[in-house]
C-alpha atoms as a PDB file:
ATOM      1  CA  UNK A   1       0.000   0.000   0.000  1.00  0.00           C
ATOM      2  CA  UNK A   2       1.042   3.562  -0.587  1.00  0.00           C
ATOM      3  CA  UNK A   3       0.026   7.298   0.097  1.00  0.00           C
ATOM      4  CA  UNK A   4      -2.568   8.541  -2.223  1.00  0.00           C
ATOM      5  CA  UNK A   5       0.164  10.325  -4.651  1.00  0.00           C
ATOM      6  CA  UNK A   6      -1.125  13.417  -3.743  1.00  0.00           C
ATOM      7  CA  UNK A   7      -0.316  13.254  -0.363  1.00  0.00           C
ATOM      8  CA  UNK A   8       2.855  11.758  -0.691  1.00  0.00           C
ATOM      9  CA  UNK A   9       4.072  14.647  -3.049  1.00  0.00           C
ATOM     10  CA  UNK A  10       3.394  16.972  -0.136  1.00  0.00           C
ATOM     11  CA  UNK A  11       4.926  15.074   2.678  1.00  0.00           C
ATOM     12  CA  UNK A  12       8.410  15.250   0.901  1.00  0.00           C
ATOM     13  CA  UNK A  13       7.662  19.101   0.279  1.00  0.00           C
ATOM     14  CA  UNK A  14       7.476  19.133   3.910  1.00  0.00           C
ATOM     15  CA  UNK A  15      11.374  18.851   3.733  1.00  0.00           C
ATOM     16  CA  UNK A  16      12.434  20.237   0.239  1.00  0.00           C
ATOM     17  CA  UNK A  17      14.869  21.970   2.055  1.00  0.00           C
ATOM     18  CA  UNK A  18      16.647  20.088   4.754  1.00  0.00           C
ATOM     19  CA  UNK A  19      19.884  17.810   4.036  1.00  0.00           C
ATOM     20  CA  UNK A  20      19.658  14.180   4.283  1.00  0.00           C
ATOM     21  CA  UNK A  21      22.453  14.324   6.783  1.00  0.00           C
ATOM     22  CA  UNK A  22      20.208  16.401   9.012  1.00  0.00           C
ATOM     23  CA  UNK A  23      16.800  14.535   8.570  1.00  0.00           C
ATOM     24  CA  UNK A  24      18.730  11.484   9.394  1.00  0.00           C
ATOM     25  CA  UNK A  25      19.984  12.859  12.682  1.00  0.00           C
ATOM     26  CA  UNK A  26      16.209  14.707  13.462  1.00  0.00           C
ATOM     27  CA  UNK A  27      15.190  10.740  12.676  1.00  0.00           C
ATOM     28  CA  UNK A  28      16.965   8.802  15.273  1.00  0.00           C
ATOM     29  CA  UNK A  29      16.435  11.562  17.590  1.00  0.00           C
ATOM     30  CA  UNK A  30      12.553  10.777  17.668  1.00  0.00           C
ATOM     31  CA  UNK A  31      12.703   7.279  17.008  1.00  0.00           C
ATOM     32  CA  UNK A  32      15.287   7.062  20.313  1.00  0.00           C
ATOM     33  CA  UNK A  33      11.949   9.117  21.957  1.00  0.00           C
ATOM     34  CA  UNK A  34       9.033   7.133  21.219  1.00  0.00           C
ATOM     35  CA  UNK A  35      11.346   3.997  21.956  1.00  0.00           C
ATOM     36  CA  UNK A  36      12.510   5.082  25.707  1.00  0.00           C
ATOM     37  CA  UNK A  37       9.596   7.482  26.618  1.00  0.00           C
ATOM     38  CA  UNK A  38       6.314   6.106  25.834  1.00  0.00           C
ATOM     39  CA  UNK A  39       3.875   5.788  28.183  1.00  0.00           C
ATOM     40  CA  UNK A  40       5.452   8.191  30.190  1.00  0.00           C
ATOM     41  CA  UNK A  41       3.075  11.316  30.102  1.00  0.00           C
ATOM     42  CA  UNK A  42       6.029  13.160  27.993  1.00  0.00           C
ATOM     43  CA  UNK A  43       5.642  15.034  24.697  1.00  0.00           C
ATOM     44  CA  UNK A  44       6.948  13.123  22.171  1.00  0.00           C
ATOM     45  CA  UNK A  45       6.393  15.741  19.316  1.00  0.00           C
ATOM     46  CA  UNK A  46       8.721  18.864  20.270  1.00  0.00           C
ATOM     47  CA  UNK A  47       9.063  21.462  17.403  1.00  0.00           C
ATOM     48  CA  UNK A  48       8.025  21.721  13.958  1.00  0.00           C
ATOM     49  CA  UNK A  49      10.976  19.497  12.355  1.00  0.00           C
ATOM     50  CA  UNK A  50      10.339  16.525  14.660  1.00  0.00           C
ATOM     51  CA  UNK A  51       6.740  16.806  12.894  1.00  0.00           C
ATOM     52  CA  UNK A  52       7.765  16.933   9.403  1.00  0.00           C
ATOM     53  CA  UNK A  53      10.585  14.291   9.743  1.00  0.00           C
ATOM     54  CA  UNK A  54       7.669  12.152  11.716  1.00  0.00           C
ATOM     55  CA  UNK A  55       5.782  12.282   8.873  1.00  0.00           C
ATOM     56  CA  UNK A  56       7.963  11.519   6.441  1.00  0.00           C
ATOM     57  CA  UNK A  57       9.357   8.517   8.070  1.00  0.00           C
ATOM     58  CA  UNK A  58       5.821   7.350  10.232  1.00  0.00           C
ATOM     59  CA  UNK A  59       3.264   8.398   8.209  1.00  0.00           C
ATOM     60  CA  UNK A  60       3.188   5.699   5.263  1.00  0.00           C
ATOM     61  CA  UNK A  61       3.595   3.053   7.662  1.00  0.00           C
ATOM     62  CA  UNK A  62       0.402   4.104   9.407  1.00  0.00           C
ATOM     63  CA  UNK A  63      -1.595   4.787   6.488  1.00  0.00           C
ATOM     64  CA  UNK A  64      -1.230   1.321   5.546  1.00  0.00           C
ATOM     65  CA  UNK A  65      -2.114  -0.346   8.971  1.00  0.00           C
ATOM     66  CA  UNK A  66      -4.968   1.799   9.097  1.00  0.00           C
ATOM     67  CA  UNK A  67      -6.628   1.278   5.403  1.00  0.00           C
ATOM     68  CA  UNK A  68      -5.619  -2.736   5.802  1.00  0.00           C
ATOM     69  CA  UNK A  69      -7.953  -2.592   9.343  1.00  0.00           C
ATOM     70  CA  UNK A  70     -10.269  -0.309   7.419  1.00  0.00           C
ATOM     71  CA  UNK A  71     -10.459  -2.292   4.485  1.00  0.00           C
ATOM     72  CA  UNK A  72     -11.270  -5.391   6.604  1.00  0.00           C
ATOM     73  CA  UNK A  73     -13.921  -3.971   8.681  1.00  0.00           C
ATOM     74  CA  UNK A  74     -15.274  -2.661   5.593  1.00  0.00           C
ATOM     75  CA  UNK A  75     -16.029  -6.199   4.151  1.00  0.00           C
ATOM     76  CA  UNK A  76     -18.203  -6.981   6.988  1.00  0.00           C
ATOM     77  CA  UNK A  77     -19.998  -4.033   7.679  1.00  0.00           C
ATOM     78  CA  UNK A  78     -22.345  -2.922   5.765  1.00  0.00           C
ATOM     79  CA  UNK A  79     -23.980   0.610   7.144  1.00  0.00           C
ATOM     80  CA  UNK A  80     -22.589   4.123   5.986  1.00  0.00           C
ATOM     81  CA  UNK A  81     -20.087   5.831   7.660  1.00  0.00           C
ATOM     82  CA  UNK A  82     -20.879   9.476   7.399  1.00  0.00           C
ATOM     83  CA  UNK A  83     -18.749  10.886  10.326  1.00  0.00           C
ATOM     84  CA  UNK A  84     -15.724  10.168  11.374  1.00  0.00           C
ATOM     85  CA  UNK A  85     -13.945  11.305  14.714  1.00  0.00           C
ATOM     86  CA  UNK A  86     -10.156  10.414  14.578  1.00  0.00           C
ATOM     87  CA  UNK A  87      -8.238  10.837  18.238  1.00  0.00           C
ATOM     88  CA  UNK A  88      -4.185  11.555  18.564  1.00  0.00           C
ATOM     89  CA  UNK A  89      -4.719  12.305  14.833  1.00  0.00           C
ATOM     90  CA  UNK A  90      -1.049  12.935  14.594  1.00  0.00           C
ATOM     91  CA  UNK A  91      -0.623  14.219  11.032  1.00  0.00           C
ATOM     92  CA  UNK A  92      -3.472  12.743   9.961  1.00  0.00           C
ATOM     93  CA  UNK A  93      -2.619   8.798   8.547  1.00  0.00           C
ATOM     94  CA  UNK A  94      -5.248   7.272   9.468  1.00  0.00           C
ATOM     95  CA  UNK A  95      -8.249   9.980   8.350  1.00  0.00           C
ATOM     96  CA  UNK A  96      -6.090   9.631   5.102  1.00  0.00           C
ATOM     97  CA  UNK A  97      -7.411   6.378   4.860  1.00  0.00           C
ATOM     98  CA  UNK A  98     -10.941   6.486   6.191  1.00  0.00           C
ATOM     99  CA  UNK A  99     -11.576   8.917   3.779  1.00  0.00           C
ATOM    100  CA  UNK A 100     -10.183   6.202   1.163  1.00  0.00           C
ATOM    101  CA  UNK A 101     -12.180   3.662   2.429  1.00  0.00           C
ATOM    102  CA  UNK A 102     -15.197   5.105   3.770  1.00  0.00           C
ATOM    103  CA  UNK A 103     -15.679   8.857   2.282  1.00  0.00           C
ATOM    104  CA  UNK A 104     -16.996  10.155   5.187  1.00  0.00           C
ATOM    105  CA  UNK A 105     -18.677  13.346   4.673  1.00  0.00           C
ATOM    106  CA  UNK A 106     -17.291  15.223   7.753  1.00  0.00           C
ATOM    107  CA  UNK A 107     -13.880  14.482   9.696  1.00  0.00           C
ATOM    108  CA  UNK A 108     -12.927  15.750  13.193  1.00  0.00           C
ATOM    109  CA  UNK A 109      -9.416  15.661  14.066  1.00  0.00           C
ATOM    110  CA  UNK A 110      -8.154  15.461  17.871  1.00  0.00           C
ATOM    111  CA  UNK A 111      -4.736  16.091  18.399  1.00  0.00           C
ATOM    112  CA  UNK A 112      -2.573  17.147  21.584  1.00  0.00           C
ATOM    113  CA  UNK A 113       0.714  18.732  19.852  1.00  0.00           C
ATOM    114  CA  UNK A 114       0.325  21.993  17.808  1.00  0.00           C
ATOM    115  CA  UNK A 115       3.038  21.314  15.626  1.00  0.00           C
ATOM    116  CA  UNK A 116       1.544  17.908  14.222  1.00  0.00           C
ATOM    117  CA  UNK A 117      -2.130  19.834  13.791  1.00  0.00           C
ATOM    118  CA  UNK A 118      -0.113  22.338  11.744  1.00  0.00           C
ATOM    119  CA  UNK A 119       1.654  19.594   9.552  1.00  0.00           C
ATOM    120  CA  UNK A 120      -1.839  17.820   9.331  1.00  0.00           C
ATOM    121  CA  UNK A 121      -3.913  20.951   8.281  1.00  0.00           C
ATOM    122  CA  UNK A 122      -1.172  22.259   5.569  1.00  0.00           C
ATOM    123  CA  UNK A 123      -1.033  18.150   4.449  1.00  0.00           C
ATOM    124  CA  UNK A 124      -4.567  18.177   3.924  1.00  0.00           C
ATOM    125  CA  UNK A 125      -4.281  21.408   1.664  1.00  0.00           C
ATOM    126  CA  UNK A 126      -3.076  19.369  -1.101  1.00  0.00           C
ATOM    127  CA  UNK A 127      -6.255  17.818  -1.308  1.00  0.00           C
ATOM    128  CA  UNK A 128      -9.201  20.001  -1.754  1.00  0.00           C
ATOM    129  CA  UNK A 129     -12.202  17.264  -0.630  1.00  0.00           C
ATOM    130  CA  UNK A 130     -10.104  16.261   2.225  1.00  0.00           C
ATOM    131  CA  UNK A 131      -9.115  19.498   3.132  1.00  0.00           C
ATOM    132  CA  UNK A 132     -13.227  20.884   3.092  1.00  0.00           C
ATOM    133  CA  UNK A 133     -14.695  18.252   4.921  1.00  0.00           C
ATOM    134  CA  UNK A 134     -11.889  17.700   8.042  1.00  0.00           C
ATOM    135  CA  UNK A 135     -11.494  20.248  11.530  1.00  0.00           C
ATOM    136  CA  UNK A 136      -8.564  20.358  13.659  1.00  0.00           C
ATOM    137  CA  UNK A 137      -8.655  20.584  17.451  1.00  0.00           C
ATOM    138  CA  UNK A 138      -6.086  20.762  20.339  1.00  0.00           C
ATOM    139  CA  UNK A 139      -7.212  17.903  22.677  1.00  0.00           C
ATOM    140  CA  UNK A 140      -5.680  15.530  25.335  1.00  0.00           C
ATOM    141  CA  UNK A 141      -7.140  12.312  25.649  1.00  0.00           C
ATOM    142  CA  UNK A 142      -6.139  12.350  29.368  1.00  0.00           C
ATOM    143  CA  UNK A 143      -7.638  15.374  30.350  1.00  0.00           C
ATOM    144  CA  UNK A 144     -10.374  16.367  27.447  1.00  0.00           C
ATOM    145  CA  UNK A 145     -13.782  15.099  26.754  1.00  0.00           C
ATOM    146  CA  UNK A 146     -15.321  13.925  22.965  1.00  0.00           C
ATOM    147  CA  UNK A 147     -17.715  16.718  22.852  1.00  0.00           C
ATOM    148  CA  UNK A 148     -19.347  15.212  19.451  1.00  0.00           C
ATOM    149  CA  UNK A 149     -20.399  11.647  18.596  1.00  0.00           C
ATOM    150  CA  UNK A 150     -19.772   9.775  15.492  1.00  0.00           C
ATOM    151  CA  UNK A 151     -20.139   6.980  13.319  1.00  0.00           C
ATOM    152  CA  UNK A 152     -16.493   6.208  13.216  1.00  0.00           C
ATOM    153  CA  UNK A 153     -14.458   6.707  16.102  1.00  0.00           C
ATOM    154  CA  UNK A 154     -10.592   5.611  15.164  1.00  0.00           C
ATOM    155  CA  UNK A 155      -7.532   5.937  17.541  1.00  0.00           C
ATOM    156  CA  UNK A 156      -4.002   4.432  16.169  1.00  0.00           C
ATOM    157  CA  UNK A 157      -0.830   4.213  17.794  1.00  0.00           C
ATOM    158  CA  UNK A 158      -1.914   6.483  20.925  1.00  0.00           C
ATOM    159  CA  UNK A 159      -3.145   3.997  23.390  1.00  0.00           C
ATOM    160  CA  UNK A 160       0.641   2.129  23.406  1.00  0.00           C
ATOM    161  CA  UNK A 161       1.858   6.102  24.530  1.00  0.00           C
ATOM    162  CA  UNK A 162      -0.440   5.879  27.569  1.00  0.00           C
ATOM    163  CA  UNK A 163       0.224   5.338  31.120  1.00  0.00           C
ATOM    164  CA  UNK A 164      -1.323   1.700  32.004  1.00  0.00           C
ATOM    165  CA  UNK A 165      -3.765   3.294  34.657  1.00  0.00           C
ATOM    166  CA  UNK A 166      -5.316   5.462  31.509  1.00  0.00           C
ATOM    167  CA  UNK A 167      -5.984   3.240  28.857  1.00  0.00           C
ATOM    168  CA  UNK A 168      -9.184   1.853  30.337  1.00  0.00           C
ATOM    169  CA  UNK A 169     -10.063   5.440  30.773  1.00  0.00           C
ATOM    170  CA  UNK A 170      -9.970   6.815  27.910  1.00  0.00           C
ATOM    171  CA  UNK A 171     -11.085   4.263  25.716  1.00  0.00           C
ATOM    172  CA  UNK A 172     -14.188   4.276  27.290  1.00  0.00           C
ATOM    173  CA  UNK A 173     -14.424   8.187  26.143  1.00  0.00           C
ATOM    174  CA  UNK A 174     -14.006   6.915  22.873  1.00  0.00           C
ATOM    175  CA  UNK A 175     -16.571   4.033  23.014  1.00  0.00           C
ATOM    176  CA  UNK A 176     -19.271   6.409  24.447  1.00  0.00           C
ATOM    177  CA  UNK A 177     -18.734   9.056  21.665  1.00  0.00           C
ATOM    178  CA  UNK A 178     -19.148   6.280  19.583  1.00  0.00           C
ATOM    179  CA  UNK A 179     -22.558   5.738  17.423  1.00  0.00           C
ATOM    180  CA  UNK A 180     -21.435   2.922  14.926  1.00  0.00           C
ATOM    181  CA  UNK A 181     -18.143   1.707  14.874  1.00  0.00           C
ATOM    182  CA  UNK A 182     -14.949   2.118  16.981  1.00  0.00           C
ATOM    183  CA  UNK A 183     -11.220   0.892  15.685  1.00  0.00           C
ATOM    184  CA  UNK A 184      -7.971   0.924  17.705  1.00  0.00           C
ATOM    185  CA  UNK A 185      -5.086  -0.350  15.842  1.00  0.00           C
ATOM    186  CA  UNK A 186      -1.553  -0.586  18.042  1.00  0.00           C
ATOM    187  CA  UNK A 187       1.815  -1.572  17.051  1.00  0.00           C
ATOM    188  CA  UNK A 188       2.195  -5.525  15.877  1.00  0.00           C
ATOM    189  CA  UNK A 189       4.234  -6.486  19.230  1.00  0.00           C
ATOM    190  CA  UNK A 190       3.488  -8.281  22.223  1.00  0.00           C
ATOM    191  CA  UNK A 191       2.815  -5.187  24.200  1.00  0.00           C
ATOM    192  CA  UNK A 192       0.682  -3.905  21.362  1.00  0.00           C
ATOM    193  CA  UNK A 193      -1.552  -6.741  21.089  1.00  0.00           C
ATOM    194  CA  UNK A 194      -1.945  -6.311  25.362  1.00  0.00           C
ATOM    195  CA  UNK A 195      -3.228  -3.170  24.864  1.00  0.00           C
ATOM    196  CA  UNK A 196      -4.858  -4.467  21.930  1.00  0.00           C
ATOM    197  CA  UNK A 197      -6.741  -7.501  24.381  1.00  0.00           C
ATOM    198  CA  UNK A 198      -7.237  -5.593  27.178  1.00  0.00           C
ATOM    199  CA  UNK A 199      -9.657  -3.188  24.911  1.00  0.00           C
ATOM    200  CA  UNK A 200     -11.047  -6.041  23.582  1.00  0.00           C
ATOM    201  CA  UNK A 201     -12.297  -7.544  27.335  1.00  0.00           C
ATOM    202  CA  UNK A 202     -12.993  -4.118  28.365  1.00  0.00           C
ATOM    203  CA  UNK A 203     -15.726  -3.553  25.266  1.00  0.00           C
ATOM    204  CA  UNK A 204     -17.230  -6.888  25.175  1.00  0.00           C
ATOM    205  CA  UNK A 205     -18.110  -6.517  28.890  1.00  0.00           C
ATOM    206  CA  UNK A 206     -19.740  -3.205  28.210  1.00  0.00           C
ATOM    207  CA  UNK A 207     -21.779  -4.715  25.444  1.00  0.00           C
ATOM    208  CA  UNK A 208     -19.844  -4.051  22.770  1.00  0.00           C
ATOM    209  CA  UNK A 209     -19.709  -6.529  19.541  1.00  0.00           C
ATOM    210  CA  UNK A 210     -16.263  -7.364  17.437  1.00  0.00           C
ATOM    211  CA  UNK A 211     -16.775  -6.872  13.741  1.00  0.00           C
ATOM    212  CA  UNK A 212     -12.667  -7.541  13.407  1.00  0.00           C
ATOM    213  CA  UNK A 213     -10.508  -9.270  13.487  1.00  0.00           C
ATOM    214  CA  UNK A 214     -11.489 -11.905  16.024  1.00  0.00           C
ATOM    215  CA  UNK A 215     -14.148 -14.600  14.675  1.00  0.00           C
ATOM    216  CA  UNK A 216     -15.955 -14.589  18.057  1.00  0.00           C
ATOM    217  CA  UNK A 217     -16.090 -13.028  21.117  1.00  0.00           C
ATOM    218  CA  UNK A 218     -15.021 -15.883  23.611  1.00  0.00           C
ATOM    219  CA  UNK A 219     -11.914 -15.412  25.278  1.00  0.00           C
ATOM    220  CA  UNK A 220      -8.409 -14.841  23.271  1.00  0.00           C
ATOM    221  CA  UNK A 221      -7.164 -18.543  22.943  1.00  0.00           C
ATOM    222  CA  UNK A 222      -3.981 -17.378  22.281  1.00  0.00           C
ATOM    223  CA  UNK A 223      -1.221 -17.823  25.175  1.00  0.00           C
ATOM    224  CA  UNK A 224       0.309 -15.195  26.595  1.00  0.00           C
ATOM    225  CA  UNK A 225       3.574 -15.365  24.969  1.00  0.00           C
ATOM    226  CA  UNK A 226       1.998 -14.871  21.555  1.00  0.00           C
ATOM    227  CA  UNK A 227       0.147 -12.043  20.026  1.00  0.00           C
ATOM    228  CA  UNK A 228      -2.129 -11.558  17.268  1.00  0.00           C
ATOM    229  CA  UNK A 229      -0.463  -9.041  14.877  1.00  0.00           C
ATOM    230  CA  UNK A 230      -0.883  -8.966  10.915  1.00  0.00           C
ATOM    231  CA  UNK A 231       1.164  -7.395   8.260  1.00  0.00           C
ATOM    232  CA  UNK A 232       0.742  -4.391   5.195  1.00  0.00           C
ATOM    233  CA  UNK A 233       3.319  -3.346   2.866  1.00  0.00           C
ATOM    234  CA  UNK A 234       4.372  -0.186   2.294  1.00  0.00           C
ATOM    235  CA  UNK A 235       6.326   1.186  -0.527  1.00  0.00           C
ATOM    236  CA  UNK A 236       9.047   3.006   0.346  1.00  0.00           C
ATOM    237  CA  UNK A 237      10.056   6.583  -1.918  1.00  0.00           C
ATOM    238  CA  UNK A 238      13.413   7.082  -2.099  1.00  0.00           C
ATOM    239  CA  UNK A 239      13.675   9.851   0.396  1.00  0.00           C
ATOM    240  CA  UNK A 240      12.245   7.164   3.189  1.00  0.00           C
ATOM    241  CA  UNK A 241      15.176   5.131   1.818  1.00  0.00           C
ATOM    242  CA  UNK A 242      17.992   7.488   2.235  1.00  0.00           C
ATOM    243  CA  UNK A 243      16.525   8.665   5.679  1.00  0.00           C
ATOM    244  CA  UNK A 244      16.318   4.863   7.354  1.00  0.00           C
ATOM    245  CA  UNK A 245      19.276   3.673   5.515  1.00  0.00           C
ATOM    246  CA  UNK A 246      17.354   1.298   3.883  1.00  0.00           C
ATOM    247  CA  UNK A 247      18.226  -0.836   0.043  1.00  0.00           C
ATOM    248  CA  UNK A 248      14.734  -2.620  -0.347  1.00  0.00           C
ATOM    249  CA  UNK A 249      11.893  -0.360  -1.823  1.00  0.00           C
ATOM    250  CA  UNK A 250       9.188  -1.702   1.142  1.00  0.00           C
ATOM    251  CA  UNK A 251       8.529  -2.451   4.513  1.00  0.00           C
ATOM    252  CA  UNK A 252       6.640  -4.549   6.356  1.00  0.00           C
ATOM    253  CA  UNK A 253       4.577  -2.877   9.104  1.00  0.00           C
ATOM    254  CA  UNK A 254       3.526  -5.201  11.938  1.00  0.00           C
ATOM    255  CA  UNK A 255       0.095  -4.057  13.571  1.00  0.00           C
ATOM    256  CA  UNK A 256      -2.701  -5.396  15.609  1.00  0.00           C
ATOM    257  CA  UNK A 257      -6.582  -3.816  14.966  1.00  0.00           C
ATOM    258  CA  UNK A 258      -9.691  -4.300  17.040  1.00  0.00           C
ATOM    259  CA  UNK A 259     -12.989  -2.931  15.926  1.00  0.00           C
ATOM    260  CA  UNK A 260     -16.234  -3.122  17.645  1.00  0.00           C
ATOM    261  CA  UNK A 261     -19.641  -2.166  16.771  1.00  0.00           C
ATOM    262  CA  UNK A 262     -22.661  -0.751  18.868  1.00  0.00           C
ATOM    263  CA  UNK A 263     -24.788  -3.504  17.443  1.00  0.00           C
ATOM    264  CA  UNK A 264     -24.297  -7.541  16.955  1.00  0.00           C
ATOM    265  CA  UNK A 265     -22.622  -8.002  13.304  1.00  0.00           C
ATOM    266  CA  UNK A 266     -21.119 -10.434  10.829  1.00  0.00           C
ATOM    267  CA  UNK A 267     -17.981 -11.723  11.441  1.00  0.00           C
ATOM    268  CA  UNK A 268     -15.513 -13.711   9.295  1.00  0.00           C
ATOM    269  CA  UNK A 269     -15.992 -17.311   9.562  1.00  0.00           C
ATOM    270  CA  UNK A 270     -11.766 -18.030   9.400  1.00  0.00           C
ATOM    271  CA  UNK A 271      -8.997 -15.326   9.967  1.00  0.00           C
ATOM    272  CA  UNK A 272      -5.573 -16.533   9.073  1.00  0.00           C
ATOM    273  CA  UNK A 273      -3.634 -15.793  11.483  1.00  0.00           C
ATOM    274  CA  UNK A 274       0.136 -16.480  10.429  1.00  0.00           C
ATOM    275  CA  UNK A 275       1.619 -16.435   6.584  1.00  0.00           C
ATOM    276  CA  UNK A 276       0.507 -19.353   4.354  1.00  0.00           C
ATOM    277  CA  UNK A 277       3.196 -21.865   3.989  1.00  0.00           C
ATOM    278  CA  UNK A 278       2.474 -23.106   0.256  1.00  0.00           C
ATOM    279  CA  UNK A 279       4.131 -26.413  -1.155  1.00  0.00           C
ATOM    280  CA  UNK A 280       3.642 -27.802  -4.445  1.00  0.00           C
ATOM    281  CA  UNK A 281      -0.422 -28.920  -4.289  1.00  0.00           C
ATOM    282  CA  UNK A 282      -1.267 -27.666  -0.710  1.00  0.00           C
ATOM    283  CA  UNK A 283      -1.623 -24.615   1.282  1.00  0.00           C
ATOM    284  CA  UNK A 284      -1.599 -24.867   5.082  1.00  0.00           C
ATOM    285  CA  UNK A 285      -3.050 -21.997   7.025  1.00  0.00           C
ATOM    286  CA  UNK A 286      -3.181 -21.048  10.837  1.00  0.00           C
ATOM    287  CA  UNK A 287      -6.683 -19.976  11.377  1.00  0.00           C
ATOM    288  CA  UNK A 288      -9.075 -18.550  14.046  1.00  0.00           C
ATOM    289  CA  UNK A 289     -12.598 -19.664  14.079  1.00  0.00           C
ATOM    290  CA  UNK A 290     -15.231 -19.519  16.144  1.00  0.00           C
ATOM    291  CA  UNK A 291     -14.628 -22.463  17.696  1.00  0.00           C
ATOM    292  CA  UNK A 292     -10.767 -23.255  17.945  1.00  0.00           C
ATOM    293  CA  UNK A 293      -7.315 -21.711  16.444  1.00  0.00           C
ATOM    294  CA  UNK A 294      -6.084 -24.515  14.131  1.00  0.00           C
ATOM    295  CA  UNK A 295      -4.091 -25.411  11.163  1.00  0.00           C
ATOM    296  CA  UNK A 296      -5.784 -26.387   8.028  1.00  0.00           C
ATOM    297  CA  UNK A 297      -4.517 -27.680   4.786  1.00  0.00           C
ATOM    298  CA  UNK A 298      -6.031 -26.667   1.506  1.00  0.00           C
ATOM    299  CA  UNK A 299      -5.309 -29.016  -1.395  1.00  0.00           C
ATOM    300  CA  UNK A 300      -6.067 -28.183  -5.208  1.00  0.00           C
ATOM    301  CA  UNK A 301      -9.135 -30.559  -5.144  1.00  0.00           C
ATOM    302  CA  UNK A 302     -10.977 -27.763  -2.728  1.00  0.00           C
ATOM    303  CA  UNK A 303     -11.345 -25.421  -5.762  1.00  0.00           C
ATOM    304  CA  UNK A 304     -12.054 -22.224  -5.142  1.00  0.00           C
ATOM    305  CA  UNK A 305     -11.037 -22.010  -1.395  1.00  0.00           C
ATOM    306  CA  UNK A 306      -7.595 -23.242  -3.019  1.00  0.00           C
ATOM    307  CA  UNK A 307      -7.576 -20.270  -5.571  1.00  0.00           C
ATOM    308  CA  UNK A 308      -8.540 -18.096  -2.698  1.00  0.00           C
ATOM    309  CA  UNK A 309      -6.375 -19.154  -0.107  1.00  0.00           C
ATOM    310  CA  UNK A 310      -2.967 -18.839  -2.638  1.00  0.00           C
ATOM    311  CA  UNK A 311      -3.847 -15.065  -2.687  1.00  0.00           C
ATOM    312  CA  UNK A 312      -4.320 -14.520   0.723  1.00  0.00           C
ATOM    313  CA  UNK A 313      -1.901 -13.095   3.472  1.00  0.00           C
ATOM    314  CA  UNK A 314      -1.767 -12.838   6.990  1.00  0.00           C
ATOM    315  CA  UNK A 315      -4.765 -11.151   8.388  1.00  0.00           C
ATOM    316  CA  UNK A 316      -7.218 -12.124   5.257  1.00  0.00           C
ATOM    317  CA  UNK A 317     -10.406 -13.983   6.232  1.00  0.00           C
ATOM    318  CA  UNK A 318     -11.417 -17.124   4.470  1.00  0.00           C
END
């Protein structure tokens, strides 16, 4: 997946005139601070270069988590999605991508650090329909209310930056500002998915149904030393090369989703939960269904499920 061309021309315009050398350096510098200080209360966003070299070097990456998890709620729910309220918008990935996927017709975004609502606003200029239809606002999930409700409520990446005592907090602001749907999607690692499952128990005992991407709403089978975490690739221009020192022209982003609706919904009948491993003849899949987590093997003679299945990556429903 990549950044609607658009919007990638302007996030490298963001930094037309700064020296490789010195985006590199502004790079590791913020990297080092979302490793070490996250979940610590601290601002993480400090002037306006640590937004622009954020979103040069973040902001494909969660695009693409966020339209995958979009994409797959979107093939089991059905209603419109006419508003959309995205919280710790950052620079503005993931309304990117529900406008993609849903085209809302208004979009709020909720964002504590001035310098990232300034990089989202001017990001959004490039793009006239986005641009119309999307409002800014300084807001701190810790401290603010959701003054508005909507259809969509999305949060991505934010809850991980949280101190543990908060998260249950503040998701239920989300949830309760929530009319339709509600998405979290957190970083594909074991402390990720934690946050990840402890939303997931949290919402289910407050009535809340899972459209993704669990197949039922039983407890997590999975054992505590595992997590459920999917994959999206994203193409990488060659300024994102130069600035992570990278030779391939993609990466892989790791990320775990969880989306909920207000009322009971469809669900997929098998998620696949790790990458097919496909011999000559045979597919065999680790899926979740509603009833166990188990491997199955899909020979030729299955027909379409076999055509299907050869397509199909980690995360896909079958």
């Amino acid at each position: 997946m990549d950044l609607p061309s658009e919007l990638k021309n302007a996030v490298e315009r963001l930094v037309d005139n700064k020296s490789v050398a010195e985006l590199k350096s502004a790079t590791k510098m913020i990297t080092d601070r979302y490793k070490n200080e996250s979940g610590k209360g601290r601002k993480l966003v400090t002037d306006k270069l640590d937004a622009e070299v954020y979103s040069v070097y973040r902001m494909p990456a969660t695009f693409g988590a966020c339209y995958d998890a979009l994409k797959y709620v979107s093939e089991l729910y059905d209603n419109r999605i006419d508003t959309v309220t995205d919280v710790g918008a950052g620079s503005g990935a993931a309304s990117w991508a529900c406008d993609m996927v849903f085209s809302p017709s208004k979009i709020l975004c909720l964002e504590r650090e001035e310098e990232m609502r300034k990089i989202g606003r001017e990001l959004m200029e490039c793009d006239g329909s986005v641009f119309s239809k999307t409002s800014w606002m300084e807001f701190d999930i810790t401290k603010d209310a959701i003054e508005d409700t909507s259809d969509l409520v999305i949060a991505s990446y934010m809850f991980n930056e949280l101190d543990e005592p908060d998260i249950r907090r503040c998701v239920m602001k989300l949830w309760e500002k929530t009319s339709k749907v509600m998405i979290i999607v957190e970083p594909g690692t074991m402390k990720g998915y934690s946050v990840i499952r402890t939303i997931r128990d949290l919402i289910i005992s407050e009535g809340g149904h899972i459209i993704a991407p669990c197949t039922h709403e039983g407890p997590c089978r999975l054992t505590e030393d595992d997590w459920c975490h999917f994959t999206c690739r994203v193409q990488r221009s060659r300024l994102h090369k130069l600035i992570k020192e990278a030779d391939v022209p993609y990466e892989d982003e790791k990320y775990s989703y969880i989306a909920f609706s207000k009322e009971a919904c469809k669900k997929a009948k098998m998620r696949v939960l790790r990458h097919p491993y496909i011999t000559k003849g045979q597919i065999e899949v680790t899926v979740c269904t509603d009833s166990e987590n188990t491997k199955k093997i899909i020979r030729k003679r299955d027909g379409e499920l076999y055509k299907i299945a050869r397509k199909c990556k980690q995360g896909d429903s079958l």
